[in-house]
C-alpha atoms as a PDB file:
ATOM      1  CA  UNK A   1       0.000   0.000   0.000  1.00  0.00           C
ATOM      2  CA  UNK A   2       1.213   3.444  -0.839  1.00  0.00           C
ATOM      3  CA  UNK A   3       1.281   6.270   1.750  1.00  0.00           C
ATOM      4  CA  UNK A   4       0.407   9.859   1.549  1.00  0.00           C
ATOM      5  CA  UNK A   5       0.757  12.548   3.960  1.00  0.00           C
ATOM      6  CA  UNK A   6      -2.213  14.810   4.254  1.00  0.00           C
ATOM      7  CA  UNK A   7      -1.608  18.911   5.843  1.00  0.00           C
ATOM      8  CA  UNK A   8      -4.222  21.315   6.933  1.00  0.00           C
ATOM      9  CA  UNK A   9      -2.295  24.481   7.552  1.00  0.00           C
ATOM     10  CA  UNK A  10      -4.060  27.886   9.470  1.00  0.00           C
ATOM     11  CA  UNK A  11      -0.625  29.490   8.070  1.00  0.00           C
ATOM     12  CA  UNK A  12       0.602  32.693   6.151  1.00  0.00           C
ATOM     13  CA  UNK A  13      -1.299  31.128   3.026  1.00  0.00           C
ATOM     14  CA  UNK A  14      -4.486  30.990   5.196  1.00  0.00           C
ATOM     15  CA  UNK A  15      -6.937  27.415   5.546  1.00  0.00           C
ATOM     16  CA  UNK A  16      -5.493  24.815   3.130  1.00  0.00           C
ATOM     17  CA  UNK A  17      -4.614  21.281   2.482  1.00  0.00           C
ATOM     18  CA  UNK A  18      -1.702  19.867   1.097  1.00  0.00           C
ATOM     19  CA  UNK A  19      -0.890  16.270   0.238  1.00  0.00           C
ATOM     20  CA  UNK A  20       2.488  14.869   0.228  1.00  0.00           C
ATOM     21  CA  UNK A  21       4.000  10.969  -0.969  1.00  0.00           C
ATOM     22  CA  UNK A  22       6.068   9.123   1.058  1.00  0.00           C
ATOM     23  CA  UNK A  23       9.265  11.039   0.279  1.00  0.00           C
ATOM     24  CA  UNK A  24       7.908  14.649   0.696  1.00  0.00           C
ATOM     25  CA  UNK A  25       7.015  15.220  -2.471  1.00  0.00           C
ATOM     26  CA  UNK A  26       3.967  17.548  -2.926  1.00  0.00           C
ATOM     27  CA  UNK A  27       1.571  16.214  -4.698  1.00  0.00           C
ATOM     28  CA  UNK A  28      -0.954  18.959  -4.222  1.00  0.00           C
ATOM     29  CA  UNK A  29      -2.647  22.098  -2.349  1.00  0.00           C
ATOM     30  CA  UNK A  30      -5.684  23.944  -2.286  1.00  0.00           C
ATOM     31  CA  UNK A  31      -7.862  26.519  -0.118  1.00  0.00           C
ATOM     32  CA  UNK A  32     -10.418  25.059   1.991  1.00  0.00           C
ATOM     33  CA  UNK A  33     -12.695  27.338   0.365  1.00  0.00           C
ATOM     34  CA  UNK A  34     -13.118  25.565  -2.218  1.00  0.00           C
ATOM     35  CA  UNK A  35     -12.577  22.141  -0.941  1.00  0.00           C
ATOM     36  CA  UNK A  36     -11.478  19.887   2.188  1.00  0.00           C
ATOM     37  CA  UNK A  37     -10.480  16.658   2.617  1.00  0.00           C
ATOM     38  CA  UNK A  38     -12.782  14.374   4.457  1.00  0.00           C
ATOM     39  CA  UNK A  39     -11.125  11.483   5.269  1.00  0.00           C
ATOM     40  CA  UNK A  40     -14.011   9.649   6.743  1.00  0.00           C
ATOM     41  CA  UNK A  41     -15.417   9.806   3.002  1.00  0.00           C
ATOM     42  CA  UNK A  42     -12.301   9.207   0.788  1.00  0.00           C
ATOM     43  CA  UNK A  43     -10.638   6.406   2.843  1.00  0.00           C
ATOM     44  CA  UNK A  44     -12.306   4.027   1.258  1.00  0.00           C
ATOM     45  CA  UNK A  45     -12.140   4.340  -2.357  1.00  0.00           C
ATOM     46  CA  UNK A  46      -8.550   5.648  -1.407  1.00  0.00           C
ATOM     47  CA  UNK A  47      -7.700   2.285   0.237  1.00  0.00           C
ATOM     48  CA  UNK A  48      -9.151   0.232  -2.848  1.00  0.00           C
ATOM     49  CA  UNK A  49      -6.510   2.290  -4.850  1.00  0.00           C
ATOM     50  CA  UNK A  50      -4.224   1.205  -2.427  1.00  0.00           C
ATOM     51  CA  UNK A  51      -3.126   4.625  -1.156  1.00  0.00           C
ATOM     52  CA  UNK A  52      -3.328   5.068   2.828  1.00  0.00           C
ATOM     53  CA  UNK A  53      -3.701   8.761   3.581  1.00  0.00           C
ATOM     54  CA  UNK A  54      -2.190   9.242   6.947  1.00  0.00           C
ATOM     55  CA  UNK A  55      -3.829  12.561   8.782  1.00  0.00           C
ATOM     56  CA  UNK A  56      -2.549  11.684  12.216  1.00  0.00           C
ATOM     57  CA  UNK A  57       1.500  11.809  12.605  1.00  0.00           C
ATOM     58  CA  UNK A  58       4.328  12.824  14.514  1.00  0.00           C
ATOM     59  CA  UNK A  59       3.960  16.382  15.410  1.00  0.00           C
ATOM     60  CA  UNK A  60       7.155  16.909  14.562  1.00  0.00           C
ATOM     61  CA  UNK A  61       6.726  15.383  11.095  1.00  0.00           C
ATOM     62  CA  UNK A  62       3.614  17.667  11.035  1.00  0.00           C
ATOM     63  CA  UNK A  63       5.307  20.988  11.322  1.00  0.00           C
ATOM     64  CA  UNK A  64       7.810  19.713   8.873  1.00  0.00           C
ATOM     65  CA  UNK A  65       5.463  19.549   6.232  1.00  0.00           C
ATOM     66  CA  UNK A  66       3.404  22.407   6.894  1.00  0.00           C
ATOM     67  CA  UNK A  67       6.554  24.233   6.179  1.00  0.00           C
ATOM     68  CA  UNK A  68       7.125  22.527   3.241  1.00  0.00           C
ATOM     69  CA  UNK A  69       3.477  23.142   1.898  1.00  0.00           C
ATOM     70  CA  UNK A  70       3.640  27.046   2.777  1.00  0.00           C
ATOM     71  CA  UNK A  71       7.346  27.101   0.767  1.00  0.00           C
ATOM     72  CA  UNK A  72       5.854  25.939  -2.013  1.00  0.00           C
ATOM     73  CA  UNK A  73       2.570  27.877  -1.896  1.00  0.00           C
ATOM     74  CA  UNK A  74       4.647  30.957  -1.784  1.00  0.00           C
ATOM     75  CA  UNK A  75       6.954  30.566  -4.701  1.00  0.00           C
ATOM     76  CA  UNK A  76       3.885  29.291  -6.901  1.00  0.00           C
ATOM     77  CA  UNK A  77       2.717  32.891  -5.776  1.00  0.00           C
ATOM     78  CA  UNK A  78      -0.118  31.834  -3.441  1.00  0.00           C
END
């Protein structure tokens, strides 16, 4: 099965989500205004792709990425 990290960030980029692969690769980001990720719905069609989105991690691994996401955000000129 195939991981994916999944970020909500309150940052300098306001509410949005970011996904991330395995080796911190964004994959994608966009404002919760226009959409949020509701892992209680997409689990399951997720898991029969065999992708396991993981929303609960290391804090540590959690501020990592949110970093990551707002970095890239930025320089696409969020």
């Amino acid at each position: 099965m195939k991981t994916i990290y999944f970020i909500y960030s309150e940052g300098e980029c306001g509410e949005v989500n970011g996904v991330f692969d395995a080796e911190e690769n964004i994959l994608g980001y966009w404002s919760c205004n226009d959409a949020t990720w509701r892992n209680e719905y997409f689990s399951g069609f997720m898991a029969k792709l065999k992708i396991k989105c993981v929303e609960d991690m290391p804090d540590k691994l959690q501020q990592h990425l949110e970093k990551k996401l707002i970095a890239h955000m930025k320089k696409e000129g969020w």
